[in-house]
Protein backbone atom coordinates (compact mmCIF):
# COMPACT_ATOMS: atom_id res chain seq x y z
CA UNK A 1 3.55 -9.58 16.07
CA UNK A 2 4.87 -9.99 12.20
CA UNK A 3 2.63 -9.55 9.64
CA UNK A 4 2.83 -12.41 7.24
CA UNK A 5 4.87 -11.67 3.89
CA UNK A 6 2.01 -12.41 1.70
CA UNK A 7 -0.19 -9.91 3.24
CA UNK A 8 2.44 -7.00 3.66
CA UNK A 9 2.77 -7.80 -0.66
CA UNK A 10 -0.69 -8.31 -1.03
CA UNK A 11 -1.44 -4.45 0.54
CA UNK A 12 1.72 -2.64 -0.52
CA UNK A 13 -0.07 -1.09 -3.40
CA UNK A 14 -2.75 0.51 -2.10
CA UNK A 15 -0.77 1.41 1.44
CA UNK A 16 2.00 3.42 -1.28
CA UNK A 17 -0.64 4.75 -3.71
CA UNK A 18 -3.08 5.86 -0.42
CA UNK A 19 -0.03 7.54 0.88
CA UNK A 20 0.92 9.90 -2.34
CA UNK A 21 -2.54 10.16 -2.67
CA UNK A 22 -2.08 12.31 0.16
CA UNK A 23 0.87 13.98 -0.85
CA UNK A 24 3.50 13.96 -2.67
CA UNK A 25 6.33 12.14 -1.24
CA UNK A 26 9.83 10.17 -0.80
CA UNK A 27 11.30 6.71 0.10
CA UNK A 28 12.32 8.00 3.75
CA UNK A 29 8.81 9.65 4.33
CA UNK A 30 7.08 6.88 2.74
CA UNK A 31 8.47 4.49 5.21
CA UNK A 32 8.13 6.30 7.96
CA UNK A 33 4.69 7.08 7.04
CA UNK A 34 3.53 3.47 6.61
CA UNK A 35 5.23 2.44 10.19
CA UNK A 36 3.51 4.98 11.60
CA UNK A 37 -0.14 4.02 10.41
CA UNK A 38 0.72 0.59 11.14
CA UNK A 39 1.56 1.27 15.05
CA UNK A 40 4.58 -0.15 14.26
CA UNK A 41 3.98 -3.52 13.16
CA UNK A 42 4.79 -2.83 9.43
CA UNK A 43 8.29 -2.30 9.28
CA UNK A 44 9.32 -1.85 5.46
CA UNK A 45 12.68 -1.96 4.35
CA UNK A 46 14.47 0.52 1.32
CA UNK A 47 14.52 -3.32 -0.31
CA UNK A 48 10.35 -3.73 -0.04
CA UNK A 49 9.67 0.21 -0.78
CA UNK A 50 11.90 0.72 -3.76
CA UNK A 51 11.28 -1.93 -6.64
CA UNK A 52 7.50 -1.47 -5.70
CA UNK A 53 8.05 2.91 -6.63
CA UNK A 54 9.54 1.43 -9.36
CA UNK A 55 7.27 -0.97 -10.47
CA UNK A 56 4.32 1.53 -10.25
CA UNK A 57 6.14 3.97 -12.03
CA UNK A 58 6.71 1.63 -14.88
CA UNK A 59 2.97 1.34 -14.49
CA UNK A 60 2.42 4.59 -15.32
CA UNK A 61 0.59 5.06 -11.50
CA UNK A 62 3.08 7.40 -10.08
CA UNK A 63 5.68 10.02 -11.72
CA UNK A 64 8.77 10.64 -10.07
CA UNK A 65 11.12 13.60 -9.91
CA UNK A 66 14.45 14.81 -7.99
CA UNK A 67 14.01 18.06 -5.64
CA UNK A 68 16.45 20.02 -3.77
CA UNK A 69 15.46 20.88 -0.27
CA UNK A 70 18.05 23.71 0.88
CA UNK A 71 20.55 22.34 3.50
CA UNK A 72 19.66 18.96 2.70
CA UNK A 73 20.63 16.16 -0.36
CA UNK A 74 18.27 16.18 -3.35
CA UNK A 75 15.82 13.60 -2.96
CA UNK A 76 13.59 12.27 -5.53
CA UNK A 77 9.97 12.56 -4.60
CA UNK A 78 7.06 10.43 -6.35
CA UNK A 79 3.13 11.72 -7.04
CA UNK A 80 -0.02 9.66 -7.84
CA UNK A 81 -0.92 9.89 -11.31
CA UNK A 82 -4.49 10.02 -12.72
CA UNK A 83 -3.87 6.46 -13.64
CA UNK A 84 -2.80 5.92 -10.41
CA UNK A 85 -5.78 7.34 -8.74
CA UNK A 86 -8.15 5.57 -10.56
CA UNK A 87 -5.61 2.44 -9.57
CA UNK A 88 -6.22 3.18 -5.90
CA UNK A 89 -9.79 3.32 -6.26
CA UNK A 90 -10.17 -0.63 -7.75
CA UNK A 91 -7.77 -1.68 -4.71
CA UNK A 92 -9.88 0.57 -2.38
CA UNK A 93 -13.05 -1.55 -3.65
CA UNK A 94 -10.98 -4.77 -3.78
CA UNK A 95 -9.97 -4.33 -0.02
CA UNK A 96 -13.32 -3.36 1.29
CA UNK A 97 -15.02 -6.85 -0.15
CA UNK A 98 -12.04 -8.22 1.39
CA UNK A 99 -12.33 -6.75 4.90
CA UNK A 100 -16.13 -6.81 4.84
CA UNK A 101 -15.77 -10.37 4.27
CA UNK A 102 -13.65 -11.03 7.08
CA UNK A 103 -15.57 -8.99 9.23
CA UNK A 104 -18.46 -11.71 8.75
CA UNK A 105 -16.73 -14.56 9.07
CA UNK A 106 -15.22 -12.96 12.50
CA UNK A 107 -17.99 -11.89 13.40
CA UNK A 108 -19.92 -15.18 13.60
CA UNK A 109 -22.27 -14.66 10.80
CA UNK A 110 -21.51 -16.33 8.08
CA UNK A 111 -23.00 -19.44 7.07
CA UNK A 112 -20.95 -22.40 7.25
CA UNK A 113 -19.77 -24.03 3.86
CA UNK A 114 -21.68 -27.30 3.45
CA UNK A 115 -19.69 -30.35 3.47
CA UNK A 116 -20.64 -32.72 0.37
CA UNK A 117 -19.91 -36.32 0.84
CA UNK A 118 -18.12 -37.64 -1.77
């Protein structure tokens, strides 16, 4: 199954910020991280991940910093801000009215709209 490219764009913000939420982290991990919640079916690319880091960064939601790691190439790692916490929370709340109104509408439950004649 593919995930439709509105609704991998439409969750990439809160996926990242939930993720350095976490922990502090990097691209590599990051993606890895985000196929792994997914089962799978989310399969990000460097091209999806990195503008996004970047764009929140410019947002002042994460900070980002380069970090040796001995035996290995320095990789720059990003962290949640306060800003970016407080980010996360308004897409957490977004995303549940979201979800909770799916669930309804799945579920059976929900009124239907009324048609008015025209």
């Amino acid at each position: 199954m593919k995930v439709a490219k509105d609704l991998v764009a439409a969750s990439a913000t809160p996926m990242v910020l939930g993720i350095l939420a976490e922990a502090d982290s990097y691209g590599y991990a990051i993606l890895r991280r985000i196929n792994e919640l997914s089962g799978g079916e989310l399969d990000w690319t460097e091209g999806l991940l990195y503008p996004l880091l970047h764009r929140l960064e410019r947002l002042g939601y994460v900070e980002s910093s380069w970090q040796a790691v001995a035996g290995e190439r320095r990789r720059k790692y990003y962290r949640v801000t306060e800003s970016g916490l407080a980010e996360l929370a308004e897409q957490r709340r977004q995303w549940e009215t979201v979800v909770g109104a799916l669930k309804e509408i799945w579920r059976g439950d929900a009124q239907p709209f009324a048609v008015v004649p025209v």
